[in-house]
N, C-alpha and C. Protein backbone atom coordinates (compact mmCIF):
# COMPACT_ATOMS: atom_id res chain seq x y z
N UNK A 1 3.97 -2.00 11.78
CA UNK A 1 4.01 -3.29 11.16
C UNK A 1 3.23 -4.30 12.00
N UNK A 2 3.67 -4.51 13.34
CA UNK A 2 3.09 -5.44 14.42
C UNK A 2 1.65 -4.77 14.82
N UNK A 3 1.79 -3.59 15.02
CA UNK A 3 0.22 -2.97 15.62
C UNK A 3 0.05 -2.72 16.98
N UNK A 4 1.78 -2.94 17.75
CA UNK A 4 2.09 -3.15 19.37
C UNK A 4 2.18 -1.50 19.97
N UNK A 5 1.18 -1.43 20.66
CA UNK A 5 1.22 -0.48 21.54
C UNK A 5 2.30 -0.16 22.44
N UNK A 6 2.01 1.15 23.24
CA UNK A 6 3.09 0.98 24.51
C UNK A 6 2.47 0.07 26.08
N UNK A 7 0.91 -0.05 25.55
CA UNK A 7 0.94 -1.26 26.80
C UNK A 7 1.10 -2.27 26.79
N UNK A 8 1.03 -2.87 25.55
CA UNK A 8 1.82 -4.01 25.40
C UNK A 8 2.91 -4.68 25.22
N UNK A 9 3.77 -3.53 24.98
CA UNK A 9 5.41 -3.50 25.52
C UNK A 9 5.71 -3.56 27.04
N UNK A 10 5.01 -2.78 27.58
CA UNK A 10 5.01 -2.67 28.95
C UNK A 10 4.67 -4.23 29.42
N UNK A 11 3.95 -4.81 28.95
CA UNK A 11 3.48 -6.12 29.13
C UNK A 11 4.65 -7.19 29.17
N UNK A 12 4.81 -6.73 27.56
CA UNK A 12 6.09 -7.96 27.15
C UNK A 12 6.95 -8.02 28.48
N UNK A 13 7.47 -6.51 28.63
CA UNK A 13 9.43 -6.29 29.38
C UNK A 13 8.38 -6.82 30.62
N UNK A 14 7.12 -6.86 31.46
CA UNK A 14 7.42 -7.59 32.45
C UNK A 14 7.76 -9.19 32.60
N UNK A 15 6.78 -9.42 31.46
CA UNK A 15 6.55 -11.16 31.73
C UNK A 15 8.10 -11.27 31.35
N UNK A 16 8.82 -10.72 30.48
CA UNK A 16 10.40 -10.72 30.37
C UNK A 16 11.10 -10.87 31.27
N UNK A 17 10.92 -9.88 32.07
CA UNK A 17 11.69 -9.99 33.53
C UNK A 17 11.07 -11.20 34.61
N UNK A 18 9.73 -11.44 34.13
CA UNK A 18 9.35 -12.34 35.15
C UNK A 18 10.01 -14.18 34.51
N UNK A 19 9.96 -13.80 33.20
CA UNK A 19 10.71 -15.37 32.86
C UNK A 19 12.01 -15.95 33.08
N UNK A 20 12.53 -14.51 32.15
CA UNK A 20 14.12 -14.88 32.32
C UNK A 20 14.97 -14.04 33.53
N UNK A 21 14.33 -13.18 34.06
CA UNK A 21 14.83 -12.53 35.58
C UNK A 21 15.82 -11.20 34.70
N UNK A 22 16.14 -10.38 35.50
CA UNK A 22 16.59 -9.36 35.43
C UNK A 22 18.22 -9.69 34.85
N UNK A 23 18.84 -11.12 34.88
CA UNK A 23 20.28 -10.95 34.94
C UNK A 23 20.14 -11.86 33.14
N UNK A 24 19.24 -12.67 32.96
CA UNK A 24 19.10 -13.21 31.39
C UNK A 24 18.81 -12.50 30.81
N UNK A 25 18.30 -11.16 31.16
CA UNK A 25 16.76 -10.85 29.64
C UNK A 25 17.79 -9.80 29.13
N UNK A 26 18.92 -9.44 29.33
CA UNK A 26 19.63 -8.68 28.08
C UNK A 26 20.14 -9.70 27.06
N UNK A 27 21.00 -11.22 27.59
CA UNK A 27 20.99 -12.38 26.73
C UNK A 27 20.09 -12.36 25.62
N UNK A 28 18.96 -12.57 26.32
CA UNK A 28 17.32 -13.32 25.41
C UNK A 28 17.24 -12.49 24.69
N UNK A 29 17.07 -11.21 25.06
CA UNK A 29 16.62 -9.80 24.14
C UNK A 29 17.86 -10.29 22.65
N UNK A 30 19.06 -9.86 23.24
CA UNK A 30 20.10 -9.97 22.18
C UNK A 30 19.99 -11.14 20.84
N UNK A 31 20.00 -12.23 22.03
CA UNK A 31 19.47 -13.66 21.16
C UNK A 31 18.55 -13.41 20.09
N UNK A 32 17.26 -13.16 20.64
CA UNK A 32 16.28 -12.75 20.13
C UNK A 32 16.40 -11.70 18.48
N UNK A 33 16.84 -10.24 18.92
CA UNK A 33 17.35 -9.93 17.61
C UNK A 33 18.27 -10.31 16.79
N UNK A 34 19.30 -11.50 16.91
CA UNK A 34 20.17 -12.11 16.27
C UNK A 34 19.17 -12.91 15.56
N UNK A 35 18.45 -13.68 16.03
CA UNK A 35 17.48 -14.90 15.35
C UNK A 35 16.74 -14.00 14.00
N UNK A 36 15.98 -12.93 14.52
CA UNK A 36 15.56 -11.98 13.31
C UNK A 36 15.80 -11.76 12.47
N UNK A 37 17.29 -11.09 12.81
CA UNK A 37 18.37 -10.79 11.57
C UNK A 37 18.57 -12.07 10.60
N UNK A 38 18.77 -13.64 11.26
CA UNK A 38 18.84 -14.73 10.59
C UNK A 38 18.17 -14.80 9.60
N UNK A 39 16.54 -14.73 10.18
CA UNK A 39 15.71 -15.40 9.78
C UNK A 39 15.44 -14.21 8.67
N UNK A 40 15.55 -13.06 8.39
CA UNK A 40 15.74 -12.00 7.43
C UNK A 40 16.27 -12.30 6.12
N UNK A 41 17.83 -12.42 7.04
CA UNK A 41 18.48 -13.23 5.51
C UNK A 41 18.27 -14.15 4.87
N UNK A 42 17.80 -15.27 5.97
CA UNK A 42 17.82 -16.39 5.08
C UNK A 42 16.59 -15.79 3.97
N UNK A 43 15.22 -15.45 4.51
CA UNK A 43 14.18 -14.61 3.73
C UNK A 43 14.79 -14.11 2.55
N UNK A 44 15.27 -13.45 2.40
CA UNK A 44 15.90 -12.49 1.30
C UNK A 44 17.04 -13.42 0.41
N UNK A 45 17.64 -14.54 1.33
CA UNK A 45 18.56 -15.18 0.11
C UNK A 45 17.47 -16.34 -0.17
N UNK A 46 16.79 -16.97 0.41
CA UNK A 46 15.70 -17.66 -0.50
C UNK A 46 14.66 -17.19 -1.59
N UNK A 47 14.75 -16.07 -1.47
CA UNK A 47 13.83 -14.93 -2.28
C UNK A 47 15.24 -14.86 -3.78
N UNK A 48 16.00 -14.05 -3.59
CA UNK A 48 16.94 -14.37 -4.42
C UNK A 48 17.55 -15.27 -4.98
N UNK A 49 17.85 -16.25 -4.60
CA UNK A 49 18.09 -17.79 -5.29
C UNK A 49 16.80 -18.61 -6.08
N UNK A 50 15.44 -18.24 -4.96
CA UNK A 50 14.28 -18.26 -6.43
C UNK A 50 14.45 -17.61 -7.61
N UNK A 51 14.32 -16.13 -7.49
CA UNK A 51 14.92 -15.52 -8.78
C UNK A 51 15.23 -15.86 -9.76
N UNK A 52 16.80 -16.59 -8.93
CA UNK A 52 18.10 -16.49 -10.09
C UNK A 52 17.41 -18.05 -10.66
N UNK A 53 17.05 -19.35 -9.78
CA UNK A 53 16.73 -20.22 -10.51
C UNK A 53 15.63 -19.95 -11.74
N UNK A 54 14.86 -19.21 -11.52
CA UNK A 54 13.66 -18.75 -12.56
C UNK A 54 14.21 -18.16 -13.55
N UNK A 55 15.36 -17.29 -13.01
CA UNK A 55 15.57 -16.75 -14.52
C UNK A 55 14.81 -15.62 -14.67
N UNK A 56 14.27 -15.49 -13.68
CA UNK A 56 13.57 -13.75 -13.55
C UNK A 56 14.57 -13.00 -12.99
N UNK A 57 13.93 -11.53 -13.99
CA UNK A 57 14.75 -9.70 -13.40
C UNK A 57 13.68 -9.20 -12.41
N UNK A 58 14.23 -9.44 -11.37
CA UNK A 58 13.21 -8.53 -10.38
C UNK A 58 12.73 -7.29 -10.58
N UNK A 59 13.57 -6.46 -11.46
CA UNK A 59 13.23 -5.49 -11.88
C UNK A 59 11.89 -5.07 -12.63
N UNK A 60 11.82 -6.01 -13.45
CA UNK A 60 10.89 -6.11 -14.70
C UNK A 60 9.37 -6.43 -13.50
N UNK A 61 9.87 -7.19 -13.05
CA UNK A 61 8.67 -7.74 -12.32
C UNK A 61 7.69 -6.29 -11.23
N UNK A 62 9.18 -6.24 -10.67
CA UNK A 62 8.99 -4.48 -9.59
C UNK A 62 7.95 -3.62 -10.26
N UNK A 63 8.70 -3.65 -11.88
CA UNK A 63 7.88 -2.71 -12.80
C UNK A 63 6.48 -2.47 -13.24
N UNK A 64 6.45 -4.24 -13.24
CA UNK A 64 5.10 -4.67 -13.75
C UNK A 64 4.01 -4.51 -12.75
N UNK A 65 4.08 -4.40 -11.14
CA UNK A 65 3.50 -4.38 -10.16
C UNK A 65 2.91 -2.97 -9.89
N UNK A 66 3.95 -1.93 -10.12
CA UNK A 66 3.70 -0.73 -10.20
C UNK A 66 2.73 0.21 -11.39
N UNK A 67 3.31 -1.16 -12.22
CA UNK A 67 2.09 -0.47 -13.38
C UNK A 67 0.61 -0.63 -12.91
N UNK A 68 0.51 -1.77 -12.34
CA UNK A 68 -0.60 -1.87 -11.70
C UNK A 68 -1.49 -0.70 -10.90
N UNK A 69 -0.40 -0.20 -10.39
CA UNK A 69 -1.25 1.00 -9.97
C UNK A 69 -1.95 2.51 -10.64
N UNK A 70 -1.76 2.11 -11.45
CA UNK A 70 -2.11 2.95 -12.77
C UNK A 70 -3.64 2.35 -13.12
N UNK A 71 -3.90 1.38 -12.53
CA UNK A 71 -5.71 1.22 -12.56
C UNK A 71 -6.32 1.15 -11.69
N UNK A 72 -5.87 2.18 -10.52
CA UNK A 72 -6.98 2.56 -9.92
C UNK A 72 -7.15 3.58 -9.85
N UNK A 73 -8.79 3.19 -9.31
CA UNK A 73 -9.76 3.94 -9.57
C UNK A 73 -9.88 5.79 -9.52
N UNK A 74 -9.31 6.12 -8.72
CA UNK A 74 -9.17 7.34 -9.25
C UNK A 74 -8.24 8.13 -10.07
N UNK A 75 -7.53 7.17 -10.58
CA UNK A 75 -6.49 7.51 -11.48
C UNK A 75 -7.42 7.27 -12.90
N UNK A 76 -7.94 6.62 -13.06
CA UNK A 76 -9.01 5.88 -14.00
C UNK A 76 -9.93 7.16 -14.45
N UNK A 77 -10.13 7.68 -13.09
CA UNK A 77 -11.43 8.40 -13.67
C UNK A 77 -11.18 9.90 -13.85
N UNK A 78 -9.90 10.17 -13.13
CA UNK A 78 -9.20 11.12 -13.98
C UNK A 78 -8.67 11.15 -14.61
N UNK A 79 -8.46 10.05 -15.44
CA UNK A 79 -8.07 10.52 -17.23
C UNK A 79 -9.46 10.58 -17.67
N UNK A 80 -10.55 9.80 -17.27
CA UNK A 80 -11.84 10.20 -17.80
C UNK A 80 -11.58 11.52 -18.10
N UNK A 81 -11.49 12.31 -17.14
CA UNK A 81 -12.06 13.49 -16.85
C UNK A 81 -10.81 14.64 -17.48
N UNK A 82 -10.22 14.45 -18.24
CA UNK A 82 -8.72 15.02 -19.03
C UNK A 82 -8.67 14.83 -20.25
N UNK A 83 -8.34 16.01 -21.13
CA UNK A 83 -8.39 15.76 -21.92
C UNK A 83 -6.82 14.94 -22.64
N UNK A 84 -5.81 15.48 -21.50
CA UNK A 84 -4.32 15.51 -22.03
C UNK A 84 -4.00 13.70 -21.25
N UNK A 85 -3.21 13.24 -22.46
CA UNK A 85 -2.58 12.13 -22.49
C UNK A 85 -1.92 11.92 -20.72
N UNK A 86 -1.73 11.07 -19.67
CA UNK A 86 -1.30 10.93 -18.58
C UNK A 86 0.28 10.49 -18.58
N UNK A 87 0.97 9.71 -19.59
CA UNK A 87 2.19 10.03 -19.98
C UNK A 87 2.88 11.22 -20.40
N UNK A 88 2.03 12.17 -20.96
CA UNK A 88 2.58 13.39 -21.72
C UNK A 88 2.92 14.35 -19.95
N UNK A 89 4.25 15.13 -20.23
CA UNK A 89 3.65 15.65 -18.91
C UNK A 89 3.12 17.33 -19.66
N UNK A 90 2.29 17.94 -18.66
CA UNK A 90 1.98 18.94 -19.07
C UNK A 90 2.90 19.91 -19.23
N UNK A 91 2.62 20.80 -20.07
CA UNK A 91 3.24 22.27 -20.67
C UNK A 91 2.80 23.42 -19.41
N UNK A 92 3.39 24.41 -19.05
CA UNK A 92 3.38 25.14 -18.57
C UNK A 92 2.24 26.39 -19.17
N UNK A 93 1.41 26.78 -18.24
CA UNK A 93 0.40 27.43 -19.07
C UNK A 93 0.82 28.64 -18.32
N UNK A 94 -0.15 29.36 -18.72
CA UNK A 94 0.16 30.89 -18.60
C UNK A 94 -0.21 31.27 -17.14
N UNK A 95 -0.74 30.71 -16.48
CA UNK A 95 -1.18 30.95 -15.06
C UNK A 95 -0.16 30.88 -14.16
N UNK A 96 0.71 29.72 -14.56
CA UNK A 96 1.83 29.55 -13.37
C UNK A 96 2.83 30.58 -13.56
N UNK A 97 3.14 30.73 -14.61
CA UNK A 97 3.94 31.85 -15.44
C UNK A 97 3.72 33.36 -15.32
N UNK A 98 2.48 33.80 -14.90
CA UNK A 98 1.87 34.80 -14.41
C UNK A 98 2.42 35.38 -13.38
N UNK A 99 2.93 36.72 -12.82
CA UNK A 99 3.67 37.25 -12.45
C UNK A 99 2.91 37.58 -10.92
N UNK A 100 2.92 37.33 -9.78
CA UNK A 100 1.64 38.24 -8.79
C UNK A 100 1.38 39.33 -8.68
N UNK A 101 2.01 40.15 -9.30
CA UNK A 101 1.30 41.41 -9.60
C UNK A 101 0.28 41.70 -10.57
N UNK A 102 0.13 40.59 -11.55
CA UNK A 102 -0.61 40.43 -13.07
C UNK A 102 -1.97 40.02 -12.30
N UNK A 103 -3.40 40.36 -12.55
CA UNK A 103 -4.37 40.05 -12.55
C UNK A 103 -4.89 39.29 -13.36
N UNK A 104 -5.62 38.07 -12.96
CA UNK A 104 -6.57 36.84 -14.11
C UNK A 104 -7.16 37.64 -14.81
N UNK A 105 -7.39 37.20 -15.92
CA UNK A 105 -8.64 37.02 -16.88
C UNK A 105 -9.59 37.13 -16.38
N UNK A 106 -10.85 38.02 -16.27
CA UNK A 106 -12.02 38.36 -15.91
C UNK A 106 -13.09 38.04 -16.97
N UNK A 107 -13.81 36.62 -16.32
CA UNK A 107 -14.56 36.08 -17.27
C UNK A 107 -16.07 36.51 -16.67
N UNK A 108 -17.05 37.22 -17.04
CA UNK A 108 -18.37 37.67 -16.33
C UNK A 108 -19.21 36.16 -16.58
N UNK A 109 -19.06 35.71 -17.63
CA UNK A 109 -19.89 34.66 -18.21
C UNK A 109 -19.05 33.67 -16.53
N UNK A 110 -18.34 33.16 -16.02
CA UNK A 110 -18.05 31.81 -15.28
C UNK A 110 -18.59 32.42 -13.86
N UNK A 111 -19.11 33.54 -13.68
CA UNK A 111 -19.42 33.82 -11.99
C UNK A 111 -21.38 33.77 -12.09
């Protein structure tokens, strides 16, 4: 999410220890993820109380976002390239169904 290495952790916990000293920085640390967690919720109940004032289903919306991904581009150009509907799901053809002892179809004309 952040993009933080392990040398720059290494970084942080010193200047850590060099700010707040060895006997604060479990405090600060703690502090620190308490504020997160805050600032999380409040995130998520301001996100939700927009919502509910709008009068929007997050759901619908979730939905609508995802459909979105249904135009790209290589999804696009493989239905080009299909003949079968991308909602339909496919039927089971005889290949998968084919036993491994059964040998393909020997087509001279495709080699």
């Amino acid at each position: 999410m952040f993009d933080i290495g392990i040398g720059e952790i290494m970084i942080l916990a010193v200047l850590g220890l060099l700010i707040f000293g060895p006997e604060r920085l479990p405090k600060a640390a703690a502090d620190a993820g308490r504020l997160v967690r805050q600032v999380r919720e409040m995130a998520s109940g301001a996100k939700r109380d927009l919502a509910d004032s709008a009068g929007l289903d997050m759901s619908e919306a979730m939905d609508s976002v995802r459909s979105i991904g249904d135009l790209h581009p290589r999804k696009l150009v493989a239905g080009l390239f299909t003949d079968d509907d991308p909602a339909e799901p496919k039927p089971a053809t005889s290949e998968s169904q084919a036993s491994p002892t059964t040998r393909p179809v020997f087509d001279p004309d495709a080699t």
